[in-house]
N, C-alpha and C. Protein backbone atom coordinates (compact mmCIF):
# COMPACT_ATOMS: atom_id res chain seq x y z
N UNK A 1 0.80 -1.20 0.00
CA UNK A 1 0.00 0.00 0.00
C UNK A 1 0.85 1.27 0.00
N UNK A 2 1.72 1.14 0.43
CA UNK A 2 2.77 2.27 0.24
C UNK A 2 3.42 3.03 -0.88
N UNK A 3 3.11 1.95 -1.88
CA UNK A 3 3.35 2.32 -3.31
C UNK A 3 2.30 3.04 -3.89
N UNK A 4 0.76 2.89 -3.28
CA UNK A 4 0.03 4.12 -3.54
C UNK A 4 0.06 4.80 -3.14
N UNK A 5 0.14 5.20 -1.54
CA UNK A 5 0.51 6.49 -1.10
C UNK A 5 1.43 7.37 -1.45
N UNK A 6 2.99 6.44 -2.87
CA UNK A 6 3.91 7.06 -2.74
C UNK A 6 3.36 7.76 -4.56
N UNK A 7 2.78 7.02 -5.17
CA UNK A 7 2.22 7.55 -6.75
C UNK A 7 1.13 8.49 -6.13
N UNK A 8 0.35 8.75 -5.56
CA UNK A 8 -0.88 9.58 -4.93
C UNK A 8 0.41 11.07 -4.64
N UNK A 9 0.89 11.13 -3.65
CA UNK A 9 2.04 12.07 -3.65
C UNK A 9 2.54 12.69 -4.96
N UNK A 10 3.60 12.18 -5.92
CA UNK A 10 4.45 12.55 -6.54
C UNK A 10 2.89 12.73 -7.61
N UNK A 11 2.28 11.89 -8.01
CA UNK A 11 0.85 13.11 -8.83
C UNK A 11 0.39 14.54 -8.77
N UNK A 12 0.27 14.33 -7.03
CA UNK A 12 0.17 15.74 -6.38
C UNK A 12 1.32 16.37 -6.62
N UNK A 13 2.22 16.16 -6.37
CA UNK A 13 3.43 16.63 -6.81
C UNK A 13 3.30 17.46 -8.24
N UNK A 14 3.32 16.91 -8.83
CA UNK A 14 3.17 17.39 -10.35
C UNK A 14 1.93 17.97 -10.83
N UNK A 15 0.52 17.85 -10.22
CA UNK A 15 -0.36 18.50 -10.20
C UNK A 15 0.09 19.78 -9.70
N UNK A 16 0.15 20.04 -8.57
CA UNK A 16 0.43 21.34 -8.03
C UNK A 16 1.83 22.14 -8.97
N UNK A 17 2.79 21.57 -9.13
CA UNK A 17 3.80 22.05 -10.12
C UNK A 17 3.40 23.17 -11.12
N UNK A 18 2.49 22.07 -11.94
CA UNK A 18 1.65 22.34 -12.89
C UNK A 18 0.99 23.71 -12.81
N UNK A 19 0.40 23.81 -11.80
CA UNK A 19 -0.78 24.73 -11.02
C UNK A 19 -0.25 26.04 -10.85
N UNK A 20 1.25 25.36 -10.59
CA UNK A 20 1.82 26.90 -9.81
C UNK A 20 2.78 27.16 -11.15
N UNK A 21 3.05 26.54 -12.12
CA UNK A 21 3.47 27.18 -13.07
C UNK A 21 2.64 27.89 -14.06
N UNK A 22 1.30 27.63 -14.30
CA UNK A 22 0.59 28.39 -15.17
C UNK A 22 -0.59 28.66 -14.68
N UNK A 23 -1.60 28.64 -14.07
CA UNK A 23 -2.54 29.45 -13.11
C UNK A 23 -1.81 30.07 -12.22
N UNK A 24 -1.11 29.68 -11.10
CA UNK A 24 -0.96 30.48 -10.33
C UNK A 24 0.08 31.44 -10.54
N UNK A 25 0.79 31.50 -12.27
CA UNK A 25 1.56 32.28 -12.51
C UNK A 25 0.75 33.56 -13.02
N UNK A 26 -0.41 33.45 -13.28
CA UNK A 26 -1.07 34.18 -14.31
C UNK A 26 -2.30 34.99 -13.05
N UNK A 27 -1.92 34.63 -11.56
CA UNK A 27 -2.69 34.80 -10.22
C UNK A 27 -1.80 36.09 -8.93
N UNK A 28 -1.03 36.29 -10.14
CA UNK A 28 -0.27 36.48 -9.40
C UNK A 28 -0.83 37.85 -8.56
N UNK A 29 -0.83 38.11 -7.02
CA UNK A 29 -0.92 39.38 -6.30
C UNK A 29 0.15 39.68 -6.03
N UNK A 30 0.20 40.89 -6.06
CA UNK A 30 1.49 41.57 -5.27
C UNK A 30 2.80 41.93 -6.10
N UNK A 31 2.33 40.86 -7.28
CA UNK A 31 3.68 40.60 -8.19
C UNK A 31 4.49 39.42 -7.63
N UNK A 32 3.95 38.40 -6.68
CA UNK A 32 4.21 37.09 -6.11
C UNK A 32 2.88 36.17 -6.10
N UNK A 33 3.61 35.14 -5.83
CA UNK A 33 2.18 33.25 -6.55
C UNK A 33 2.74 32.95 -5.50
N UNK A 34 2.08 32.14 -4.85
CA UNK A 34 1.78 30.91 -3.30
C UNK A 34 2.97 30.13 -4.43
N UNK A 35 3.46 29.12 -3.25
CA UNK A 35 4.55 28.39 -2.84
C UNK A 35 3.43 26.63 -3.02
N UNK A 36 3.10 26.38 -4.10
CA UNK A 36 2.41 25.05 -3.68
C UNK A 36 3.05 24.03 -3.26
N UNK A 37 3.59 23.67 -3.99
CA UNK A 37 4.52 22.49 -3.49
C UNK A 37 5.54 22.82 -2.40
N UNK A 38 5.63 23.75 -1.87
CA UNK A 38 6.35 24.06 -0.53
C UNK A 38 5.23 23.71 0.27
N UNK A 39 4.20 23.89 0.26
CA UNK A 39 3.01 23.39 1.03
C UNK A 39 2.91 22.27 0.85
N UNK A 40 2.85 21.72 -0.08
CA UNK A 40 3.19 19.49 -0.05
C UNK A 40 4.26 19.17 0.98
N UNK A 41 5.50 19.85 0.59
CA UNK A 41 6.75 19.02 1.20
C UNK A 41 6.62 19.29 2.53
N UNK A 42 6.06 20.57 2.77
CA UNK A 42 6.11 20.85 4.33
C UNK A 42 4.83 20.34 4.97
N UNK A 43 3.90 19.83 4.55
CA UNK A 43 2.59 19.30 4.57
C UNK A 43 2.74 17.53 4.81
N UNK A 44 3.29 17.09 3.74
CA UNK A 44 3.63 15.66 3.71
C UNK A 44 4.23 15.05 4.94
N UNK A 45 5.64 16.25 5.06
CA UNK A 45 6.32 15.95 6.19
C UNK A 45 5.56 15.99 7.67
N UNK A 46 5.31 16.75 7.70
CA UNK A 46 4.34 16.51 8.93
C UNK A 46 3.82 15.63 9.30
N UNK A 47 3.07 14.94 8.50
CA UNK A 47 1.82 13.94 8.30
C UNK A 47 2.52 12.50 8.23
N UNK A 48 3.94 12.24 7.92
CA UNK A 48 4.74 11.39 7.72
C UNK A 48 5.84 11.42 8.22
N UNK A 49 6.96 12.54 8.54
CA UNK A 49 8.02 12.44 9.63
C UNK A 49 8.96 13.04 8.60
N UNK A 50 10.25 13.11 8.77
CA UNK A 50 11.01 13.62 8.53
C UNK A 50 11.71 12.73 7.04
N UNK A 51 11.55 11.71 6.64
CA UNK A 51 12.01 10.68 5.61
C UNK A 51 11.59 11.18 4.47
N UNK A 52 9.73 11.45 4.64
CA UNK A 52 9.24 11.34 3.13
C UNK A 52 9.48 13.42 3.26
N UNK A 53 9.51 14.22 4.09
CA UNK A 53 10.16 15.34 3.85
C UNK A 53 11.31 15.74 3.10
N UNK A 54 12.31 14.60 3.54
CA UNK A 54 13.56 15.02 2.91
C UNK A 54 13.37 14.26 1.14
N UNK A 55 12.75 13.22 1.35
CA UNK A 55 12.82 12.51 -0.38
C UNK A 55 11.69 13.64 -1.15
N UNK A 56 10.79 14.22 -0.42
CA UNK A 56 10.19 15.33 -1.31
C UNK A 56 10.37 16.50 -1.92
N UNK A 57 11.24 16.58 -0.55
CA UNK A 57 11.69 18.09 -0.82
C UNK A 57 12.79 18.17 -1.51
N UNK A 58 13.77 16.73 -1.93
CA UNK A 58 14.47 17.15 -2.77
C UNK A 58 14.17 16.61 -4.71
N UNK A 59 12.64 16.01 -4.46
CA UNK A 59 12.29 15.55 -5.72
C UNK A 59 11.80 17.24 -6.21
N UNK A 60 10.96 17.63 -5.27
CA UNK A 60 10.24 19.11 -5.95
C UNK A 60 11.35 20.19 -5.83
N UNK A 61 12.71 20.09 -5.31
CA UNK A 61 13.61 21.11 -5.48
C UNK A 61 14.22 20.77 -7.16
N UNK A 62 14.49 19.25 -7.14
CA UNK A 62 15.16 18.97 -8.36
C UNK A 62 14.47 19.73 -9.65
N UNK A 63 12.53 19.12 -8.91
CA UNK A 63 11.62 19.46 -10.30
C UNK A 63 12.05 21.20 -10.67
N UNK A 64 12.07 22.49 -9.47
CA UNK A 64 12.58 23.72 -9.59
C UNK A 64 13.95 23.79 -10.39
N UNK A 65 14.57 23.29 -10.11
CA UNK A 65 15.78 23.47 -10.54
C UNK A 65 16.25 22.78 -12.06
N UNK A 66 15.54 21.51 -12.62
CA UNK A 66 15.24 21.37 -13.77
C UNK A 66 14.85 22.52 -14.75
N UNK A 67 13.73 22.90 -13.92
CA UNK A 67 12.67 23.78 -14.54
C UNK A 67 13.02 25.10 -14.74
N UNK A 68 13.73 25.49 -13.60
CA UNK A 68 14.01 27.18 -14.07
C UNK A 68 15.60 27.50 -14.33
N UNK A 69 16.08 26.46 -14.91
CA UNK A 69 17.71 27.17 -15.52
C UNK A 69 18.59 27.21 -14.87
N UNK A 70 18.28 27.32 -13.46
CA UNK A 70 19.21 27.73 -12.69
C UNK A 70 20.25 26.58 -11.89
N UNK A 71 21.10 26.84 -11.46
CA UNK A 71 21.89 25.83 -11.13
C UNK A 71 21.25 24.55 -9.82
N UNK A 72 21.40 23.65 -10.42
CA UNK A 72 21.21 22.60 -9.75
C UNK A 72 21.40 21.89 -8.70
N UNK A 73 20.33 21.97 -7.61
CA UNK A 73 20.68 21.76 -6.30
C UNK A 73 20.67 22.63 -5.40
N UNK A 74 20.61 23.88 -5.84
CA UNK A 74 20.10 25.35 -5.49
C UNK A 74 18.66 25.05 -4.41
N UNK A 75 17.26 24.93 -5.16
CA UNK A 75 16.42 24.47 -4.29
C UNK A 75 16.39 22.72 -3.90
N UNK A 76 17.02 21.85 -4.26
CA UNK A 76 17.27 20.93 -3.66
C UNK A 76 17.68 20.70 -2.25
N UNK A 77 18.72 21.44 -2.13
CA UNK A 77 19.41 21.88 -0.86
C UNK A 77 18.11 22.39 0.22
N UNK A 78 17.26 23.45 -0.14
CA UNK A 78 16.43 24.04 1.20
C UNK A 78 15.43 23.38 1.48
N UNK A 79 14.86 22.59 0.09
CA UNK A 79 13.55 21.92 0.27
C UNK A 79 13.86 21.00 1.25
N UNK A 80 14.93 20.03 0.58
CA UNK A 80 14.98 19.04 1.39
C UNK A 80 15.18 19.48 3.43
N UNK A 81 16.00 20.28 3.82
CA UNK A 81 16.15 20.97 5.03
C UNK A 81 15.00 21.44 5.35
N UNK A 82 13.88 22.09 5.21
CA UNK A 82 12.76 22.19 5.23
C UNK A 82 12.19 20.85 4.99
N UNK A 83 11.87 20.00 4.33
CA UNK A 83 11.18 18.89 4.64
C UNK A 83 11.75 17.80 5.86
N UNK A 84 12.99 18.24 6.23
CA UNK A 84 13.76 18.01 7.34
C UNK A 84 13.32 18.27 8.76
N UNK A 85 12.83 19.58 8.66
CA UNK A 85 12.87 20.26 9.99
C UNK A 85 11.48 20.34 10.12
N UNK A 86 10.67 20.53 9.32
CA UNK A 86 9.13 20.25 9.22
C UNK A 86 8.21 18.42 9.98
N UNK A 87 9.33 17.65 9.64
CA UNK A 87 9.44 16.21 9.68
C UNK A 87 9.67 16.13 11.11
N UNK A 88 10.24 16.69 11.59
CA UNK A 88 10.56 16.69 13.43
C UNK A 88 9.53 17.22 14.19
N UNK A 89 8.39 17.77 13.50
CA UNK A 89 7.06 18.43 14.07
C UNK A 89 6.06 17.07 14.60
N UNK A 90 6.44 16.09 13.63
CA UNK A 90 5.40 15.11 13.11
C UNK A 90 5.15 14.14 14.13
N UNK A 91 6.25 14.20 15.33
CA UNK A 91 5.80 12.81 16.32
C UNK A 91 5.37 14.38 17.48
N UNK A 92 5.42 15.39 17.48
CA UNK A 92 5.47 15.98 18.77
C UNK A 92 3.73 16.78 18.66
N UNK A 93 3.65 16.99 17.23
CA UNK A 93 1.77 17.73 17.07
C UNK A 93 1.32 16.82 16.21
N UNK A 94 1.35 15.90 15.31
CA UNK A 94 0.59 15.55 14.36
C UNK A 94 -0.29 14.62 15.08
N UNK A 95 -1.43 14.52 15.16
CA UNK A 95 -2.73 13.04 15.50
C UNK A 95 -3.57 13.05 14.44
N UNK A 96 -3.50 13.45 13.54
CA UNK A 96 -5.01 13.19 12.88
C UNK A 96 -6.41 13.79 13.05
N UNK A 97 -5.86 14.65 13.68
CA UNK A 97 -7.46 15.83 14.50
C UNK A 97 -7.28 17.16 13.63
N UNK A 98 -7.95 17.49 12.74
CA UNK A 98 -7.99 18.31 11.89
C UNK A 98 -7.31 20.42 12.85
N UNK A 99 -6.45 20.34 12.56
CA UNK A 99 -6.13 22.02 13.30
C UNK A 99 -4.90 22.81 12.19
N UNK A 100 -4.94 23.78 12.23
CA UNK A 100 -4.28 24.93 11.05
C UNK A 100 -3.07 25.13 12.20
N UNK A 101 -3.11 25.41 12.78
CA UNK A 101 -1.57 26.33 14.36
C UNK A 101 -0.56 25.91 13.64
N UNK A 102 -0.11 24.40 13.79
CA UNK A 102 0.99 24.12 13.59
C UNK A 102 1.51 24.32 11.96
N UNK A 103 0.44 23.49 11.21
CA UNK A 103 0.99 23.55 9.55
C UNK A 103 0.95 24.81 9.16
N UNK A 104 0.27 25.82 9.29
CA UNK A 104 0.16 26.74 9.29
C UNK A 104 1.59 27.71 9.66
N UNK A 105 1.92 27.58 11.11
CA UNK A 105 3.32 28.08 11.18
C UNK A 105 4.34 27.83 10.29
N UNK A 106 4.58 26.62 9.92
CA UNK A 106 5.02 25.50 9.29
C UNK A 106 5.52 26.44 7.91
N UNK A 107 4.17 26.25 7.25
CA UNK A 107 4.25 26.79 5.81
C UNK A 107 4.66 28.13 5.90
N UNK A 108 4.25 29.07 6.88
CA UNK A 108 4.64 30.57 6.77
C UNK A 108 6.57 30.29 6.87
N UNK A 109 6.72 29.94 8.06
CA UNK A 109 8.06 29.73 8.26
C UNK A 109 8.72 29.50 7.29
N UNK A 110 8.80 27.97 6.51
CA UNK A 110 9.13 27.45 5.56
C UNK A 110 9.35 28.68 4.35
N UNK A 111 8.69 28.97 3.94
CA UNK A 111 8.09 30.07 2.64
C UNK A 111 8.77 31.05 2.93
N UNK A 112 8.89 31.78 4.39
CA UNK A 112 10.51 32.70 4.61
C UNK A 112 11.64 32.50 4.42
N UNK A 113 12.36 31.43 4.86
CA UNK A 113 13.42 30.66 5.06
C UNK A 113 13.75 30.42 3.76
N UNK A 114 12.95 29.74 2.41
CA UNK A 114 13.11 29.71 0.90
C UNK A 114 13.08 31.18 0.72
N UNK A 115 12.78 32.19 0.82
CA UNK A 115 12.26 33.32 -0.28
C UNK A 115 14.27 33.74 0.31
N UNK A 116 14.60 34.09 1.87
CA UNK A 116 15.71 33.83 2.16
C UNK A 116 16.59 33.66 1.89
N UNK A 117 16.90 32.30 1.68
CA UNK A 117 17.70 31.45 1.07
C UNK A 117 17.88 31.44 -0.23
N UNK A 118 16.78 31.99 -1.30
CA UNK A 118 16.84 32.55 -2.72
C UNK A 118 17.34 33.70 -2.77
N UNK A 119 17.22 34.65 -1.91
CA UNK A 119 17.99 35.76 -1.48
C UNK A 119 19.24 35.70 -1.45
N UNK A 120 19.76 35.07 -0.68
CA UNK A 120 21.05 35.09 -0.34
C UNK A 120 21.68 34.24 -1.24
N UNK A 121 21.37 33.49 -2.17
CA UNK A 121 21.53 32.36 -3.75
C UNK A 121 21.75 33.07 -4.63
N UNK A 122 20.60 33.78 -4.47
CA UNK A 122 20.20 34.97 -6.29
C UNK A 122 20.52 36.25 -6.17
N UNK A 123 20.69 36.69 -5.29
CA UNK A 123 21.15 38.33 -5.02
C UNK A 123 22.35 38.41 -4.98
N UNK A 124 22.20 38.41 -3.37
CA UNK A 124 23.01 38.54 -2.44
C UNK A 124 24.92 38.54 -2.73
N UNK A 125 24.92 36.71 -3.45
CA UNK A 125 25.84 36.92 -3.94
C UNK A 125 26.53 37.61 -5.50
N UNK A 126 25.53 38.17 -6.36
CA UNK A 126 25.94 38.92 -7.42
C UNK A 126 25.85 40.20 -6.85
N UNK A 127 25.61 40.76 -5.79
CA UNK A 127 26.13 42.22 -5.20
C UNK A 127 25.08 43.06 -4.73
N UNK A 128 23.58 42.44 -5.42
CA UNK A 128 22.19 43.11 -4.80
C UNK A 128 22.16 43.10 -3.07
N UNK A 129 22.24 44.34 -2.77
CA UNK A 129 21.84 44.03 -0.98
C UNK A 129 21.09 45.02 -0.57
N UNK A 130 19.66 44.97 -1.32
CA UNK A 130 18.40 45.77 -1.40
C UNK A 130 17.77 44.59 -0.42
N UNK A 131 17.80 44.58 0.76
CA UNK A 131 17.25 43.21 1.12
C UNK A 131 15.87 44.03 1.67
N UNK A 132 15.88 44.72 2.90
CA UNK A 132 14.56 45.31 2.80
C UNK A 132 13.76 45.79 1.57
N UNK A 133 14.03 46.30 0.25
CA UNK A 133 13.13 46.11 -0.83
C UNK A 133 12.86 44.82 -1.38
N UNK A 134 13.50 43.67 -1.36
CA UNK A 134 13.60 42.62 -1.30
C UNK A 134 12.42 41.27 -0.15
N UNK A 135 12.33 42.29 0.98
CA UNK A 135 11.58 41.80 2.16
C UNK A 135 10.62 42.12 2.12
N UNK A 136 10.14 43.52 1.95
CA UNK A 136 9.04 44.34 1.94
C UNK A 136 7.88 43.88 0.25
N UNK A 137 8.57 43.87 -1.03
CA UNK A 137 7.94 43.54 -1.89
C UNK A 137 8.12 42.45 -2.29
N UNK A 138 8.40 40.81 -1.89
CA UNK A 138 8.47 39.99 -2.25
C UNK A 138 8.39 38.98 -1.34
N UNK A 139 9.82 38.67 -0.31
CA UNK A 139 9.10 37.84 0.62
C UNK A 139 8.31 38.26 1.49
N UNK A 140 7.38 38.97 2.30
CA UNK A 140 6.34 38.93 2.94
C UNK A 140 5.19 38.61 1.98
N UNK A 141 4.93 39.24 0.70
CA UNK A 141 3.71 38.94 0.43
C UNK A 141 3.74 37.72 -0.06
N UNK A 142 5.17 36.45 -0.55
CA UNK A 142 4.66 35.41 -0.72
C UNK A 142 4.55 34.56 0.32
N UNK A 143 4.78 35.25 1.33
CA UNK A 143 4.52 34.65 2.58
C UNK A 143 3.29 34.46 2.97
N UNK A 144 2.58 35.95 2.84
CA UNK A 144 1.07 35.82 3.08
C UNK A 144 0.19 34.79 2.17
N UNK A 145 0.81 35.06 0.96
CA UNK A 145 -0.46 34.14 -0.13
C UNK A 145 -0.04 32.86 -0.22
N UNK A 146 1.31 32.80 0.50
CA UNK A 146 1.66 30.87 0.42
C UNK A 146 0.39 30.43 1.58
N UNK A 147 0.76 31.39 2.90
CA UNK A 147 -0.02 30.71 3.90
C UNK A 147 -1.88 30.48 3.91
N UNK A 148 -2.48 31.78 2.68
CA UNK A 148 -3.76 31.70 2.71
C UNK A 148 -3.84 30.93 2.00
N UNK A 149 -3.07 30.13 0.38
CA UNK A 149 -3.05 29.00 -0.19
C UNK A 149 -2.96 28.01 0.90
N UNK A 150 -2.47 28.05 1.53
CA UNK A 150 -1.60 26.48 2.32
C UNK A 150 -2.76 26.35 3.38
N UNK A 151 -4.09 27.38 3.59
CA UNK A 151 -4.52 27.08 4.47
C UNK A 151 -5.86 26.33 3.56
N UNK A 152 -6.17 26.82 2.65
CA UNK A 152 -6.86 25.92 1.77
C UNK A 152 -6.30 24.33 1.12
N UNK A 153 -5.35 24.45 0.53
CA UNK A 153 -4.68 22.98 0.28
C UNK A 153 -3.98 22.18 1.31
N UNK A 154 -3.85 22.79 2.92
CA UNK A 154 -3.43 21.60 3.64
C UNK A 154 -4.93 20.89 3.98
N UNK A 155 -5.73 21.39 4.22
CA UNK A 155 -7.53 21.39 4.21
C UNK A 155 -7.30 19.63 2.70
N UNK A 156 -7.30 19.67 2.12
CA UNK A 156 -7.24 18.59 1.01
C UNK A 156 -6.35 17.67 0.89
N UNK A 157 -5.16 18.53 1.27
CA UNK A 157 -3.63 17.26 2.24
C UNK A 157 -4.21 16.53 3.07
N UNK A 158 -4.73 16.74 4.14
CA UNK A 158 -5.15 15.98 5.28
C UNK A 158 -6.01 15.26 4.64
N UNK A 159 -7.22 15.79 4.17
CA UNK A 159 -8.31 14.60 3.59
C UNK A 159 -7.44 13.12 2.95
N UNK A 160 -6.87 13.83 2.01
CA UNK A 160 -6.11 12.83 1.26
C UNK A 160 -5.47 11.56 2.17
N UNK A 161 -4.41 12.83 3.08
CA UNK A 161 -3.53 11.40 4.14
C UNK A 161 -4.94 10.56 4.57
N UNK A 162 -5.74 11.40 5.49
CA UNK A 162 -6.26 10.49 5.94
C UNK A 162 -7.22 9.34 5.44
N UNK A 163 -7.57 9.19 4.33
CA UNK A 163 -8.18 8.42 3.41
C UNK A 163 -7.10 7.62 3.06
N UNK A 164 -6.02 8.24 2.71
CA UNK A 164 -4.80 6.88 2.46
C UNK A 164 -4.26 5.95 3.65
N UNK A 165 -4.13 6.41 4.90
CA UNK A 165 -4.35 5.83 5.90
C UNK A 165 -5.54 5.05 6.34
N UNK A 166 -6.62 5.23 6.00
CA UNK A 166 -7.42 4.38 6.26
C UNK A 166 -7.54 3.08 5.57
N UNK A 167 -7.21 3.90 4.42
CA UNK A 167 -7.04 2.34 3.21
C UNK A 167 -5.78 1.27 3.57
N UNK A 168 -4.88 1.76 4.11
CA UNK A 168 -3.83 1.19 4.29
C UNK A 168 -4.21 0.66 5.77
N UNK A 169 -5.05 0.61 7.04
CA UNK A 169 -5.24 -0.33 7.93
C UNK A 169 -6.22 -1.10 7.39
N UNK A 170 -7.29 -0.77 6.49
CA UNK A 170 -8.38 -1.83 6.35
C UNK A 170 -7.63 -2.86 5.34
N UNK A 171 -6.37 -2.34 4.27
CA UNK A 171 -5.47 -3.57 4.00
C UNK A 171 -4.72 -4.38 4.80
N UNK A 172 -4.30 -3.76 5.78
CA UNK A 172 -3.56 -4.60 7.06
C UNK A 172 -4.28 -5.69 7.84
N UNK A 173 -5.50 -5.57 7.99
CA UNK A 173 -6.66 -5.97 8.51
C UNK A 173 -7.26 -5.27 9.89
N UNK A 174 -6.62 -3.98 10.12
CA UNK A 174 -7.15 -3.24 11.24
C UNK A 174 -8.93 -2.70 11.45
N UNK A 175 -9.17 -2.99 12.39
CA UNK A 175 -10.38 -2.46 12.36
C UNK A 175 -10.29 -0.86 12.73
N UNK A 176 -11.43 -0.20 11.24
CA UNK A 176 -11.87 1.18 11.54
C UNK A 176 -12.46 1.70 11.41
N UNK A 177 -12.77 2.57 12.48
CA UNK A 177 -14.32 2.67 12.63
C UNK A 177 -14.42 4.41 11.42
């Protein structure tokens, strides 16, 4: 059963990709698009621990870094650390009781730490050190619209886990109610 939970994922994976390359490019407020798949990896991880964080976050960094030209391993590197540190949340808040607090922090955090870390990648070192214009018009507001996205699609994350979890004890032979 794990092999569906793991094709159910990497679909989503590429669904959302998808999503955030041409709707949510064409959505854009602020002159910034929500972070979807930063909301998977940091979403997944939670819901699963720190393992399928780090193998996500560096499949959807690779998919970035394929995708936009830029040197390779660039977002490989943060996703995966973020699906890292997101993954250590997962034995101390996660139960299965539907609540926003934690993923919620989660994704805002996360979505700083990348916009950040692209900062200090893409700027920083070619000589840009406009970082408050940098802070003020870019990462805060994709901060805000990652987290009002992320508060709608972790809402459909959870459904998902938990439907794949269920399927996966009534294959085990667990009873559930």
């Amino acid at each position: 059963m794990k092999l569906k939970r793991i094709a159910v994922y990497i679909g989503l994976l590429f669904i959302l990709f998808v999503l955030q390359c041409s709707v949510f490019g064409k959505l854009r407020l602020a002159g910034v698009m929500p972070d979807l798949c930063l909301v998977l990896i940091l979403s997944l991880a939670y819901f699963r621990g720190s393992s399928w964080g780090v193998v996500f976050g560096f499949l959807t960094g690779l998919l970035y870094d394929l995708f936009s030209g830029y040197m390779i391993g660039v977002s490989c590197l943060i996703f995966l650390l973020l699906g890292f540190a997101a993954g250590k949340c997962n034995k101390d808040y996660f139960d299965y009781n539907f609540d926003l607090k934690v993923p919620l922090l989660l994704i805002g955090a996360g979505d700083f730490l990348y916009n950040l870390y692209m900062y200090a990648a893409s700027f920083l070192l070619f000589g840009d050190t406009k970082f408050l214009y940098y802070l003020r018009h870019i990462m805060l507001p994709a901060m805000i619209y990652t987290v009002l996205a992320g508060a709608l699609l972790y809402r459909v994350l959870f459904l998902i886990e938990q439907k794949l979890s269920t399927d996966e004890r009534k294959a085990d032979g667990y009873f559930v109610s």
